[in-house]
PDB file of N, CA and C in Angstrom:
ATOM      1  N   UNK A   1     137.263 119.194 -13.240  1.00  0.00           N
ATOM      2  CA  UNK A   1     138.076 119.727 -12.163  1.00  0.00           C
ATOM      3  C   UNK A   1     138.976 118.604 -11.644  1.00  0.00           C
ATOM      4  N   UNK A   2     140.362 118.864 -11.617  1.00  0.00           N
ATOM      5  CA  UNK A   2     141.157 118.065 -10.734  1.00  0.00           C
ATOM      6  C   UNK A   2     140.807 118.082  -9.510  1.00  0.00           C
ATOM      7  N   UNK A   3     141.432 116.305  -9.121  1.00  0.00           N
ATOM      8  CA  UNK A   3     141.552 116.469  -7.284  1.00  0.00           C
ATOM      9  C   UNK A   3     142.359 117.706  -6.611  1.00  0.00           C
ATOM     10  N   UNK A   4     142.896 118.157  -7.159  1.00  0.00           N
ATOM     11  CA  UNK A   4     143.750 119.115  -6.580  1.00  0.00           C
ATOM     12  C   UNK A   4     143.173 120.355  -6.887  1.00  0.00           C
ATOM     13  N   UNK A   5     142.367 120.765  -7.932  1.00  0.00           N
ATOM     14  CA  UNK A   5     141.249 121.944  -7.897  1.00  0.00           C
ATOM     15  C   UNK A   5     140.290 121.684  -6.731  1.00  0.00           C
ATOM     16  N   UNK A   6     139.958 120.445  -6.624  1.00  0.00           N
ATOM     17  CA  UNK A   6     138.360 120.440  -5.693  1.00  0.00           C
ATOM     18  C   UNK A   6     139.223 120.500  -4.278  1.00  0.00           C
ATOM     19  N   UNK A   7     140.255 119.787  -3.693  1.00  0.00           N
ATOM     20  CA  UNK A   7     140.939 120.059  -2.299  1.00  0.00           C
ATOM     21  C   UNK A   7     141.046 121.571  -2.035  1.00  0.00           C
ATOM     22  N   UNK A   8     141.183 122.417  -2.978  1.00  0.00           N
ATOM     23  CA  UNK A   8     141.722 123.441  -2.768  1.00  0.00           C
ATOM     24  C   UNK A   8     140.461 124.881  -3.199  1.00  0.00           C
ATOM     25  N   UNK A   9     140.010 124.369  -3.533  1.00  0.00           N
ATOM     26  CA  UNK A   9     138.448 125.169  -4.404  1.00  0.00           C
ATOM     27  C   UNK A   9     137.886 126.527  -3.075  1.00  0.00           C
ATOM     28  N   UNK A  10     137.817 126.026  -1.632  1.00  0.00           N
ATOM     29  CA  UNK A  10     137.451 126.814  -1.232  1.00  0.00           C
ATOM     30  C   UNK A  10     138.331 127.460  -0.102  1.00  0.00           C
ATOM     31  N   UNK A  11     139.449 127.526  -0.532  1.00  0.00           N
ATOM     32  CA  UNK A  11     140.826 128.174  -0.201  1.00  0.00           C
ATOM     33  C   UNK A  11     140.753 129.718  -0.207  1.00  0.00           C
ATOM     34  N   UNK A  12     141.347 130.643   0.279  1.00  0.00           N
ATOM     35  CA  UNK A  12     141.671 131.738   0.155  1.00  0.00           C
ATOM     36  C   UNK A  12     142.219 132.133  -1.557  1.00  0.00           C
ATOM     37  N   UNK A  13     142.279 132.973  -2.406  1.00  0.00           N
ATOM     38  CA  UNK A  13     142.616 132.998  -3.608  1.00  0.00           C
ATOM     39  C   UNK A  13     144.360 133.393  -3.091  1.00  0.00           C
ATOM     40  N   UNK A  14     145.040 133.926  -1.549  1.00  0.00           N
ATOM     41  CA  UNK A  14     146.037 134.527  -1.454  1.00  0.00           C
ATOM     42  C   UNK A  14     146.818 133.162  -1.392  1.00  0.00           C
ATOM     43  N   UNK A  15     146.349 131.908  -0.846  1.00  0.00           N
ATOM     44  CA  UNK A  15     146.752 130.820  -0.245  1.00  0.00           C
ATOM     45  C   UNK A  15     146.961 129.503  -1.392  1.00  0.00           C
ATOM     46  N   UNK A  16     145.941 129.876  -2.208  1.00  0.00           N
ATOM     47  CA  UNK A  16     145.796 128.579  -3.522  1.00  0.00           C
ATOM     48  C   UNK A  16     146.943 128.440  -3.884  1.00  0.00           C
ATOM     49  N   UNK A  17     148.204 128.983  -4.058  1.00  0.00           N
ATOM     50  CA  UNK A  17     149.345 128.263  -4.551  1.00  0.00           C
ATOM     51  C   UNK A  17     149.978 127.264  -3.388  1.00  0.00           C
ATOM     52  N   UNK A  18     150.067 127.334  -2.664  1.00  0.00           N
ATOM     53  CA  UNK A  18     150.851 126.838  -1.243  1.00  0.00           C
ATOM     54  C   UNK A  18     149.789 125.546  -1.320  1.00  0.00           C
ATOM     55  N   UNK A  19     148.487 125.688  -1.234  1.00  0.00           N
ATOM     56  CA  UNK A  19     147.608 124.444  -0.697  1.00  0.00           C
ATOM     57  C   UNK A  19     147.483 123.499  -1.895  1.00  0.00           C
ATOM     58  N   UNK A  20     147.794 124.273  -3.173  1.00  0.00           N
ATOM     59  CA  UNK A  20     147.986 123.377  -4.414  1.00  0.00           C
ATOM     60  C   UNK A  20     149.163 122.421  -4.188  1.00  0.00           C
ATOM     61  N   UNK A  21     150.515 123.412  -3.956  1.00  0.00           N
ATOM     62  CA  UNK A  21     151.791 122.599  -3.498  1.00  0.00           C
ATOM     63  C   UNK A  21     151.283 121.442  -2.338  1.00  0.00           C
ATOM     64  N   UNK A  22     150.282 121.674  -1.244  1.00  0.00           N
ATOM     65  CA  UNK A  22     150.454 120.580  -0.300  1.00  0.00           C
ATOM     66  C   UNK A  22     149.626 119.535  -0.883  1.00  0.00           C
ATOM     67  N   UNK A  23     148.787 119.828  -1.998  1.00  0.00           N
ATOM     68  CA  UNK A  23     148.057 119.223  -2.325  1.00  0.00           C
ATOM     69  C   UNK A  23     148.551 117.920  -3.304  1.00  0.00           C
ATOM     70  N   UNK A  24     149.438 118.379  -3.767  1.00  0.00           N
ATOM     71  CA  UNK A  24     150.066 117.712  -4.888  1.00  0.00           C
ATOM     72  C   UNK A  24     151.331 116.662  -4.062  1.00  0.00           C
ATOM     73  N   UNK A  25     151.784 117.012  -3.326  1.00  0.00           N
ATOM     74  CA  UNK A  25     152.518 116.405  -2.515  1.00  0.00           C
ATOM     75  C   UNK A  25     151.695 115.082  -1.925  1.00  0.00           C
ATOM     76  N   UNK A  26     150.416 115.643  -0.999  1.00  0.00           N
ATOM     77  CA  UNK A  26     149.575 114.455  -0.352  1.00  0.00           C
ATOM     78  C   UNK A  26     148.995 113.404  -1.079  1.00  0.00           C
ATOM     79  N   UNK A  27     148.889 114.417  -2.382  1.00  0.00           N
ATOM     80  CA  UNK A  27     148.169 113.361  -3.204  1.00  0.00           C
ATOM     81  C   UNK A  27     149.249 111.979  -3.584  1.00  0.00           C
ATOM     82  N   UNK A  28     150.567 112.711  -4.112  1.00  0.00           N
ATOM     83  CA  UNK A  28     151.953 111.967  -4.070  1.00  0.00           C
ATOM     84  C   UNK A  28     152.178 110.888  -3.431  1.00  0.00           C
ATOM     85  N   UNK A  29     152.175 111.200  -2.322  1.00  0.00           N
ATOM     86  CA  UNK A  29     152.319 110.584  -0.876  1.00  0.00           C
ATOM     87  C   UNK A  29     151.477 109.267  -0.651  1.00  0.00           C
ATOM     88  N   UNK A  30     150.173 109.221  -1.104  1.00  0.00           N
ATOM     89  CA  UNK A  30     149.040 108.738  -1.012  1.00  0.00           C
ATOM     90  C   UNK A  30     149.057 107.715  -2.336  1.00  0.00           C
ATOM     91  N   UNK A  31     149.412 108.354  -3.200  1.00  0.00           N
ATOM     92  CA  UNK A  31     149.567 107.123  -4.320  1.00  0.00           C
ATOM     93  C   UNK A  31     150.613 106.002  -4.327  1.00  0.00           C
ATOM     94  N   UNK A  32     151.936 106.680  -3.964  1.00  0.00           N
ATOM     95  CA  UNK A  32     152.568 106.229  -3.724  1.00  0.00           C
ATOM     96  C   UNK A  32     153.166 105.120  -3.142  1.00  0.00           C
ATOM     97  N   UNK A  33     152.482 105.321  -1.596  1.00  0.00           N
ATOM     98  CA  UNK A  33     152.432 104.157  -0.669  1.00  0.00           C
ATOM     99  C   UNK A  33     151.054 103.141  -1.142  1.00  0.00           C
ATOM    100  N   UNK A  34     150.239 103.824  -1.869  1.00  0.00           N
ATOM    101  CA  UNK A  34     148.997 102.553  -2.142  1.00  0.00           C
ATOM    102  C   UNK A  34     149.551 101.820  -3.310  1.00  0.00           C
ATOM    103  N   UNK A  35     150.325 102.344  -4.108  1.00  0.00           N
ATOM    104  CA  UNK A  35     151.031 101.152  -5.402  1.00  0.00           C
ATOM    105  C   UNK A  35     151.746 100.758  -5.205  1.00  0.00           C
ATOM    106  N   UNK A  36     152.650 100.843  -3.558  1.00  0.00           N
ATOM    107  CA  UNK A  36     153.923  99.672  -3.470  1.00  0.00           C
ATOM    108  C   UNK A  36     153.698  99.190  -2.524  1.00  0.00           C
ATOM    109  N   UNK A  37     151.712  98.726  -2.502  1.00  0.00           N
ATOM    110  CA  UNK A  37     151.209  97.750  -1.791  1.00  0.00           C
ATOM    111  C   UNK A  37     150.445  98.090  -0.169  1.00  0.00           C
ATOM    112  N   UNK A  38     151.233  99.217   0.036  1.00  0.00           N
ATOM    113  CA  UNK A  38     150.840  99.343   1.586  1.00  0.00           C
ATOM    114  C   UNK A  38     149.187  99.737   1.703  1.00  0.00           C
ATOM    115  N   UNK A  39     148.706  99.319   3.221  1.00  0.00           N
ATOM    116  CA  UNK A  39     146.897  99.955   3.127  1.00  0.00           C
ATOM    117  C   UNK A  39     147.649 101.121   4.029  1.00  0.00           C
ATOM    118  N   UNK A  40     146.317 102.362   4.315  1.00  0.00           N
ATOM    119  CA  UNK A  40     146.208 103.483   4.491  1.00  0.00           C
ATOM    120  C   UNK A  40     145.384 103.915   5.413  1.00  0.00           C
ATOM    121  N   UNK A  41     145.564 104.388   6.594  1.00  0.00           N
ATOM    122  CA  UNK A  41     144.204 105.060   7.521  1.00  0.00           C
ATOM    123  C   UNK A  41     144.536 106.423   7.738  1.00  0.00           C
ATOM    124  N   UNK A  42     143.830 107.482   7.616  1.00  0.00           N
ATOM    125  CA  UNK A  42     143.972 108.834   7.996  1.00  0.00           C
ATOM    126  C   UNK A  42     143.117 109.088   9.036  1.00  0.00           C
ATOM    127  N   UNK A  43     143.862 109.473  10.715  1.00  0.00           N
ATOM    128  CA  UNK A  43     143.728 109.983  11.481  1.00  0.00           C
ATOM    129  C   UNK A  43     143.404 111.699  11.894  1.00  0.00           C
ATOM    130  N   UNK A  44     142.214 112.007  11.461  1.00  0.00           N
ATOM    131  CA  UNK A  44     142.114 113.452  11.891  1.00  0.00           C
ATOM    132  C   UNK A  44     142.334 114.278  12.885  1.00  0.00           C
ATOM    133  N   UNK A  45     142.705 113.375  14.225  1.00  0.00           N
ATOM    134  CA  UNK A  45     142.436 113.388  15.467  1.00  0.00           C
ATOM    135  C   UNK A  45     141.280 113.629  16.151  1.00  0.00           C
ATOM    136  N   UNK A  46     140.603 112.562  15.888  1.00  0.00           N
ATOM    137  CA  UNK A  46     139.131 112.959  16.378  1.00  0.00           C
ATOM    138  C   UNK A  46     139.144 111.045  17.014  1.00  0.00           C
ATOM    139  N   UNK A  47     140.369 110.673  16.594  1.00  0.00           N
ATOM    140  CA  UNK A  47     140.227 109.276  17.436  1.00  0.00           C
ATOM    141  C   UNK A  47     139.896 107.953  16.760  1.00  0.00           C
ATOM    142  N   UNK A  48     139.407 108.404  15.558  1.00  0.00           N
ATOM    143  CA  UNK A  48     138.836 107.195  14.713  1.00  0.00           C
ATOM    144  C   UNK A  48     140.047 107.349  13.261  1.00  0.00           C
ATOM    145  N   UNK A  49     140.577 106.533  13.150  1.00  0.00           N
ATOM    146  CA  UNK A  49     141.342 106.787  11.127  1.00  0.00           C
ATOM    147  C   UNK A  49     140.134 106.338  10.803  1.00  0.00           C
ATOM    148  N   UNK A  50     140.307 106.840   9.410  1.00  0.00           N
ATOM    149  CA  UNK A  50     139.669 106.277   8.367  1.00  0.00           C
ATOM    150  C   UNK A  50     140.473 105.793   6.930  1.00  0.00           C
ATOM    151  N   UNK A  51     139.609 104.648   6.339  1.00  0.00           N
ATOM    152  CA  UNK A  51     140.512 104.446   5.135  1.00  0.00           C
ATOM    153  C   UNK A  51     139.789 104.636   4.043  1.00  0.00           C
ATOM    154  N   UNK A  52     140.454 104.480   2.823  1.00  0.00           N
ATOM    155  CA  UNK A  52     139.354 104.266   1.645  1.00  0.00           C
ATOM    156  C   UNK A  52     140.161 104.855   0.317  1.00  0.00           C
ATOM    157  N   UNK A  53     139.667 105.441  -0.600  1.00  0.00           N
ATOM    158  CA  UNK A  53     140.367 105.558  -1.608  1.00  0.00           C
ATOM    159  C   UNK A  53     140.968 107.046  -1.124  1.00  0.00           C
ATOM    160  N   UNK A  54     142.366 106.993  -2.117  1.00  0.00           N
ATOM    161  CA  UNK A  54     143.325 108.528  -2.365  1.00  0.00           C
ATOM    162  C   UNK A  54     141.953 109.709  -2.211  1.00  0.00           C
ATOM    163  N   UNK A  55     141.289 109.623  -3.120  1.00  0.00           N
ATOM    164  CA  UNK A  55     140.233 111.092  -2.916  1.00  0.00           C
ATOM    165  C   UNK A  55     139.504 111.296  -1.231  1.00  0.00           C
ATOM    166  N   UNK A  56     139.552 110.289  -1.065  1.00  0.00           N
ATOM    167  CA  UNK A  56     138.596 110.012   0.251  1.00  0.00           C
ATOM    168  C   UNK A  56     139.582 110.624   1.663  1.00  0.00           C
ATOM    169  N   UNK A  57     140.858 109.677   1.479  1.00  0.00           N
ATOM    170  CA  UNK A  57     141.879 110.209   2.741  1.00  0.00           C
ATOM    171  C   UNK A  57     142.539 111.915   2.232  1.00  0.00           C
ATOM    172  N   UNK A  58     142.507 111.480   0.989  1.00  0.00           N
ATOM    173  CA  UNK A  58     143.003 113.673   0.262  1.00  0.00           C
ATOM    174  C   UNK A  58     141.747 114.248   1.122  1.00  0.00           C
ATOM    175  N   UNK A  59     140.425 114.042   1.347  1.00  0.00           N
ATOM    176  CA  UNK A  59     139.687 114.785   1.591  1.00  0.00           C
ATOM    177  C   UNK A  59     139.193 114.831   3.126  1.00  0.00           C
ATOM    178  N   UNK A  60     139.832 113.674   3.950  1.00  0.00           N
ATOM    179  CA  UNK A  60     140.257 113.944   4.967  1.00  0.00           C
ATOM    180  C   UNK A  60     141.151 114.984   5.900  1.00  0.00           C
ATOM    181  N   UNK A  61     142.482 114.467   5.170  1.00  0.00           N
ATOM    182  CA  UNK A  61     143.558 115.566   5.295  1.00  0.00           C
ATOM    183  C   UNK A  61     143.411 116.709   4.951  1.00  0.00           C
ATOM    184  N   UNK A  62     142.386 117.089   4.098  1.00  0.00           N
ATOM    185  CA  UNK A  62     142.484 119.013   3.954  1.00  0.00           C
ATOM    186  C   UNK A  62     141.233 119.174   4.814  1.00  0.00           C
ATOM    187  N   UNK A  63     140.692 118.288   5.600  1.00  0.00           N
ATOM    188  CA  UNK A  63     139.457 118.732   6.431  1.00  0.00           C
ATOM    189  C   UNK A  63     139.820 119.836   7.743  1.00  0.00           C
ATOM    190  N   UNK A  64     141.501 119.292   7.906  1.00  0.00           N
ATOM    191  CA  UNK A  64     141.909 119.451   9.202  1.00  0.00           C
ATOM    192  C   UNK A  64     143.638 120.239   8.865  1.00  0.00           C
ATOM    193  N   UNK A  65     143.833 120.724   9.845  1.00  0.00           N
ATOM    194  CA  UNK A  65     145.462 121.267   9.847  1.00  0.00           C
ATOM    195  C   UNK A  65     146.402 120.301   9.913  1.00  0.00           C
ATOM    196  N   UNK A  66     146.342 119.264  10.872  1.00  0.00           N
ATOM    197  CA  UNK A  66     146.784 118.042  11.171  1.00  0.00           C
ATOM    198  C   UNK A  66     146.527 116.813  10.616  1.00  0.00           C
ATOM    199  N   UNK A  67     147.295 115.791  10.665  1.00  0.00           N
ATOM    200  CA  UNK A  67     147.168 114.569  10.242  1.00  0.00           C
ATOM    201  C   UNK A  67     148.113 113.248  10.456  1.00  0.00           C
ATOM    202  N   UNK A  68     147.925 112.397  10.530  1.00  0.00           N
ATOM    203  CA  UNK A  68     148.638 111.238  10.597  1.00  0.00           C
ATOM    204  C   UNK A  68     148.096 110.288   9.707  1.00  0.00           C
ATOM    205  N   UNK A  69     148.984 110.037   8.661  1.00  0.00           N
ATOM    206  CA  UNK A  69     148.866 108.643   7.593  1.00  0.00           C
ATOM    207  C   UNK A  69     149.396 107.562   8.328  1.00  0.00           C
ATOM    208  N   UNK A  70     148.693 106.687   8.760  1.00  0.00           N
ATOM    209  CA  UNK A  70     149.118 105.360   9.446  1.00  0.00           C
ATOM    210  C   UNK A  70     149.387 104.169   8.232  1.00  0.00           C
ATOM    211  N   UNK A  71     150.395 103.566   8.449  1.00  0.00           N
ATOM    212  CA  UNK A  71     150.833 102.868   7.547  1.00  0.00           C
ATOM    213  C   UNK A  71     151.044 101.489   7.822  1.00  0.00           C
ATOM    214  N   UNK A  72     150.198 100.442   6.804  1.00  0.00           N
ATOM    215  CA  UNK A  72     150.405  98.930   6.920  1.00  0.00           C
ATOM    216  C   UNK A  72     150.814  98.279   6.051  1.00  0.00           C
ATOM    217  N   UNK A  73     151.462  97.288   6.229  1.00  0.00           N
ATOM    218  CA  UNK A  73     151.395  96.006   5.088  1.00  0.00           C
ATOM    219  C   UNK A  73     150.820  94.950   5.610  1.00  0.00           C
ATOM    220  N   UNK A  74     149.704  94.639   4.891  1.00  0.00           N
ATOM    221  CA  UNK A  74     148.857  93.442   5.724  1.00  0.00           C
ATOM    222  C   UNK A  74     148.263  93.842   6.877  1.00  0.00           C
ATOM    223  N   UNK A  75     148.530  92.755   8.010  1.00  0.00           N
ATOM    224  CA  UNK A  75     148.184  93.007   9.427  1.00  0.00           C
ATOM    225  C   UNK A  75     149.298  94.077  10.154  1.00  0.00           C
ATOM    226  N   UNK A  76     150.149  94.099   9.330  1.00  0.00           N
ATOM    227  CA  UNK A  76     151.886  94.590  10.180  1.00  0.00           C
ATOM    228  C   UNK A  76     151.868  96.428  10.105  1.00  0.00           C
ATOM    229  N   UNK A  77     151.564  96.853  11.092  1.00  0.00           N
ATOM    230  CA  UNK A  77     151.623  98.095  10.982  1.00  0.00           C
ATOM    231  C   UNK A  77     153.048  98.438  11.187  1.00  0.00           C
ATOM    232  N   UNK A  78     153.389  99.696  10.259  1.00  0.00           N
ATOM    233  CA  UNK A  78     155.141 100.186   9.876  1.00  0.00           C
ATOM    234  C   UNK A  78     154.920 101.703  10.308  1.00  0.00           C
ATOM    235  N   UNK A  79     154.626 102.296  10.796  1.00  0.00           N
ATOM    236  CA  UNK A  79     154.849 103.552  11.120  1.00  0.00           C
ATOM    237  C   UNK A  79     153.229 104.815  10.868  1.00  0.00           C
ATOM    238  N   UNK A  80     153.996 106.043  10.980  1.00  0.00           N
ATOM    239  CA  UNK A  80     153.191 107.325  10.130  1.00  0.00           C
ATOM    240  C   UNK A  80     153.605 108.271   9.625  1.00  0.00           C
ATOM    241  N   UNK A  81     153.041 109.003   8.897  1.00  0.00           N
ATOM    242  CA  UNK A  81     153.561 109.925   8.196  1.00  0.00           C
ATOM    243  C   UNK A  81     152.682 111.163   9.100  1.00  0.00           C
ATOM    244  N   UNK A  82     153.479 112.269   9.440  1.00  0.00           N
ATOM    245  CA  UNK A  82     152.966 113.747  10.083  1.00  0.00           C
ATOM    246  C   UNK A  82     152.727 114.019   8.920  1.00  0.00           C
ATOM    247  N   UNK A  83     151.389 114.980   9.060  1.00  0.00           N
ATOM    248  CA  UNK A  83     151.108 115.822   7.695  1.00  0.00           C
ATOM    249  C   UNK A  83     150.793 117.087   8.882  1.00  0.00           C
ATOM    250  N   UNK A  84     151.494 118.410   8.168  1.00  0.00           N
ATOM    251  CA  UNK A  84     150.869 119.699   8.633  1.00  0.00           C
ATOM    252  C   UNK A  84     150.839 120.618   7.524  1.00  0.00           C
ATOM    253  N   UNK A  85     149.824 120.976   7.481  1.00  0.00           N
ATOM    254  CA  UNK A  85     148.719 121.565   6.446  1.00  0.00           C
ATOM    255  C   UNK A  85     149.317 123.606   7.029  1.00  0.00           C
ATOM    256  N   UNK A  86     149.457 124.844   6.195  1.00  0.00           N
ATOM    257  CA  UNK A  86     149.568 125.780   6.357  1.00  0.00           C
ATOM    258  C   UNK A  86     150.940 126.603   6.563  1.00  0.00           C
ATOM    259  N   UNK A  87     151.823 125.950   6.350  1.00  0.00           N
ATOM    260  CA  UNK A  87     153.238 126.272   6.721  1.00  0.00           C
ATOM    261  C   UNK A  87     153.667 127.138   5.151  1.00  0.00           C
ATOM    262  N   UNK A  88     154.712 126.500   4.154  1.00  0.00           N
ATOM    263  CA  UNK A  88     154.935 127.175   2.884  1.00  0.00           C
ATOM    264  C   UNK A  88     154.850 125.573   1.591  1.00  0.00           C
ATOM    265  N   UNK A  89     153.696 124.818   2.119  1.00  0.00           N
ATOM    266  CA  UNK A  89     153.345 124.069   0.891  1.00  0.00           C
ATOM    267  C   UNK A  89     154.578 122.788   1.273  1.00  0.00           C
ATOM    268  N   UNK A  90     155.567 122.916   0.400  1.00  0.00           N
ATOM    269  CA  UNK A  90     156.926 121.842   0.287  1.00  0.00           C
ATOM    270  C   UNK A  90     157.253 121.300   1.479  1.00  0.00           C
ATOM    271  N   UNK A  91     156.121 121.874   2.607  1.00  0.00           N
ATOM    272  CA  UNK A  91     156.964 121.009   4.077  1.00  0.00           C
ATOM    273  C   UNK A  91     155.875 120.526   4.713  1.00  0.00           C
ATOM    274  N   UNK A  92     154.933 120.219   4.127  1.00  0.00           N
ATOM    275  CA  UNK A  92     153.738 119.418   4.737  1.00  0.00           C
ATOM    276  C   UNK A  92     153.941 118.258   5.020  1.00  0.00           C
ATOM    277  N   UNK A  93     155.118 117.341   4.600  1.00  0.00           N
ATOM    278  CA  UNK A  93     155.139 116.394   5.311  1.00  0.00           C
ATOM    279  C   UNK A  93     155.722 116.480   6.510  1.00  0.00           C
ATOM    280  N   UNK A  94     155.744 116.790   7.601  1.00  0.00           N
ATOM    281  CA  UNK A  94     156.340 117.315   8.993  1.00  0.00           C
ATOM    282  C   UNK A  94     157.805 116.086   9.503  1.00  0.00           C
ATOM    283  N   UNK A  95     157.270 114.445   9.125  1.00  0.00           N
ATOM    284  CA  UNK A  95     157.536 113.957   9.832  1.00  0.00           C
ATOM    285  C   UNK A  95     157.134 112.487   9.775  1.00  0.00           C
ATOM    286  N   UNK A  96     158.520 111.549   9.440  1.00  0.00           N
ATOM    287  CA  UNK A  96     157.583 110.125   9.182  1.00  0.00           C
ATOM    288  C   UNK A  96     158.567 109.029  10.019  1.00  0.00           C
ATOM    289  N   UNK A  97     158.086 107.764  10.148  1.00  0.00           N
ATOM    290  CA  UNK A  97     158.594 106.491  11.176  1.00  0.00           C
ATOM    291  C   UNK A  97     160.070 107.035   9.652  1.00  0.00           C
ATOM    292  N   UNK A  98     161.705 106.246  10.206  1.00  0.00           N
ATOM    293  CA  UNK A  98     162.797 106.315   9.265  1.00  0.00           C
ATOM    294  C   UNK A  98     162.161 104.603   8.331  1.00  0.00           C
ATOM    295  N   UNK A  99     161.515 104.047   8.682  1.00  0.00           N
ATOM    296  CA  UNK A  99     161.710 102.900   7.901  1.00  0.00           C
ATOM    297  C   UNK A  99     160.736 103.023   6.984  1.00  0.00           C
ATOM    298  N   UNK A 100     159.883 104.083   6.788  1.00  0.00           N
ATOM    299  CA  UNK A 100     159.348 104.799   5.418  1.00  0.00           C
ATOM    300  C   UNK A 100     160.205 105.409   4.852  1.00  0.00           C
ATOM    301  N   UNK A 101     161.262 105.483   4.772  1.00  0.00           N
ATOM    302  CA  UNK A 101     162.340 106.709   4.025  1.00  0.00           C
ATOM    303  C   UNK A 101     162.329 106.011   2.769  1.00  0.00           C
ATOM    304  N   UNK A 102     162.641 104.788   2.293  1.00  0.00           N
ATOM    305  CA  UNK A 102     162.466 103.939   1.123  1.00  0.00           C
ATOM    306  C   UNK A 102     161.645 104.418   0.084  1.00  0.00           C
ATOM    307  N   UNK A 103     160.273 103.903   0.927  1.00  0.00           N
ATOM    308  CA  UNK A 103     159.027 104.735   0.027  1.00  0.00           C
ATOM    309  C   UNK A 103     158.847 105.547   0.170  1.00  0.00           C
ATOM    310  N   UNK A 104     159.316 106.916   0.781  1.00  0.00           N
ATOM    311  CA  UNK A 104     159.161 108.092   0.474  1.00  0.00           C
ATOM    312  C   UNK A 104     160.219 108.869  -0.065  1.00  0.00           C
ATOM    313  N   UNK A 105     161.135 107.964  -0.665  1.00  0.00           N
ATOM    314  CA  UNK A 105     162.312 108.889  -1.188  1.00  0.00           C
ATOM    315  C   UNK A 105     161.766 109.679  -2.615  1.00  0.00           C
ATOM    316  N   UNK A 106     160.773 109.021  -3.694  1.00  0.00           N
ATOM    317  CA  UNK A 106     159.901 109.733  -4.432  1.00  0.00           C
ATOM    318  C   UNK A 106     159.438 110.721  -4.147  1.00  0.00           C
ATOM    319  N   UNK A 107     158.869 110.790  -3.191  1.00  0.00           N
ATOM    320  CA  UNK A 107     157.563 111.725  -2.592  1.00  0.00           C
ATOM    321  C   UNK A 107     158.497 112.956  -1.982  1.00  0.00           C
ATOM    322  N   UNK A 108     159.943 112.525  -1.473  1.00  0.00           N
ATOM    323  CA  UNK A 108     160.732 113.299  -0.554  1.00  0.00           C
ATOM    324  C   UNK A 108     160.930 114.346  -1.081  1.00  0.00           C
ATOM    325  N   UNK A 109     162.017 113.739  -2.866  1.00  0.00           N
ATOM    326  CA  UNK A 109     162.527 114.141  -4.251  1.00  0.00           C
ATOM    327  C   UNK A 109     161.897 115.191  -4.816  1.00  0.00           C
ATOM    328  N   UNK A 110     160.264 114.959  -4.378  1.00  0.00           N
ATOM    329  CA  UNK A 110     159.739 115.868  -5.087  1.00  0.00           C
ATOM    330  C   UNK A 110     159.040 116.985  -4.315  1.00  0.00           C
ATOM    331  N   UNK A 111     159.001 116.795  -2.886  1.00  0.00           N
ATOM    332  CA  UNK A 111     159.139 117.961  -2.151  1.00  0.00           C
ATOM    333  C   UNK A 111     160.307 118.859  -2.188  1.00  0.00           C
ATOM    334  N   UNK A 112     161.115 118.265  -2.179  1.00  0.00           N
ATOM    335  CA  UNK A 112     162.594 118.654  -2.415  1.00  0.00           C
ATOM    336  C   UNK A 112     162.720 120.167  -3.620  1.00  0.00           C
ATOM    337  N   UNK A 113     162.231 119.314  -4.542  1.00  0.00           N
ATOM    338  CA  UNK A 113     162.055 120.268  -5.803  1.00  0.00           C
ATOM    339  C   UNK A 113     161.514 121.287  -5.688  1.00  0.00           C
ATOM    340  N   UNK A 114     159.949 121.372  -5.304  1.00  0.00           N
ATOM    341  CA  UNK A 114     159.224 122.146  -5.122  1.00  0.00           C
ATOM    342  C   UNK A 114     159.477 123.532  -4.326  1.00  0.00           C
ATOM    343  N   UNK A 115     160.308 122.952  -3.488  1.00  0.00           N
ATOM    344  CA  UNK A 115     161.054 123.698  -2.425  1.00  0.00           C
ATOM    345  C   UNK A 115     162.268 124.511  -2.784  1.00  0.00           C
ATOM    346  N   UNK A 116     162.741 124.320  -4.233  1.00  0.00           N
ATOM    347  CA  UNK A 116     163.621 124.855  -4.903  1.00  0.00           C
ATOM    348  C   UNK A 116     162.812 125.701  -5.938  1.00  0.00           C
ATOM    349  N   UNK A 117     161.527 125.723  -6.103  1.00  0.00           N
ATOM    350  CA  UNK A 117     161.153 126.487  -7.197  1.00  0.00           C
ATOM    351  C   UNK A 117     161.047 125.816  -8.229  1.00  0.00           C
ATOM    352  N   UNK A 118     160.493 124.706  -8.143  1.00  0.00           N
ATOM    353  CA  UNK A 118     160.576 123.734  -9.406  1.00  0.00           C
ATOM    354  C   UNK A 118     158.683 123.547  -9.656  1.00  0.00           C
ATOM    355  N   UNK A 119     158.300 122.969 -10.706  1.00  0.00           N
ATOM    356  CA  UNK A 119     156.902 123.142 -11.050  1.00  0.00           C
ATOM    357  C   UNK A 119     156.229 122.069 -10.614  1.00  0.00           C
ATOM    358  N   UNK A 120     155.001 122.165 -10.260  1.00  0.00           N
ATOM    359  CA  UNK A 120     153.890 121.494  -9.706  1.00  0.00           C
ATOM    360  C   UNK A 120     153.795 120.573 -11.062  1.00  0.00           C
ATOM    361  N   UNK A 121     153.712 118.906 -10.380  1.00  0.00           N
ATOM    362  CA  UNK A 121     153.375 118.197 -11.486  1.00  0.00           C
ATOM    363  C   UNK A 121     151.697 117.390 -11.057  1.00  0.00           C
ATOM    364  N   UNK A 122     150.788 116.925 -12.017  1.00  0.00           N
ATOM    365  CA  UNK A 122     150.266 116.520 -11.527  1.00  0.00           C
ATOM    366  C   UNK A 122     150.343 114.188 -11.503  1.00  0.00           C
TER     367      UNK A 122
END
């Protein structure tokens, strides 16, 4: 089973395409910023982030509707990324600091697509 089967496994069967799309996106999102170095905390709003590997914060973020990816390099914290979970998939990222636009122009590109009717990659 993919990460993106098990995020989504106990989904509605009406909903599994949309939560696949957000799924594939977060996961995006999440790799993304961890290979061009940055660390990672996911905020559930319960007050505490947590960090740890892509599967770990993926399995954060589908715990909850909401989310905030807090974003570092080093000690230097750079912003967050809004995540909202339930809308139409391609717009789960709600909302990020502009000086992530760099590294998220990938992640953007391919919301972008998705949002045009273009295919889920994994």
């Amino acid at each position: 089973m993919t990460l993106i089967e098990h995020l989504v496994k106990n989904h509605h069967p009406a909903i599994k395409a949309r939560a696949r799309m957000e799924a594939s996106i977060v996961l995006r999102l999440l790799e993304t910023l961890i290979a061009a170095g940055y660390s990672l905390a996911v905020d559930d709003g319960d007050g505490d982030a947590q960090s740890g590997t892509v599967e770990k914060l993926a399995g954060v973020i589908f715990s909850v509707d909401t989310a905030l990816v807090e974003v570092c390099h080093g000690r230097k914290w750079l912003g967050t990324v809004s995540l909202v979970l339930g809308n139409d998939g391609y717009d789960v990222i709600a909302d990020y600091h502009t000086n992530l636009e760099t590294a998220l122009r990938n992640v953007n590109d391919y919301a972008d697509r998705l949002a045009e009717g273009g295919p889920l990659e994994d």
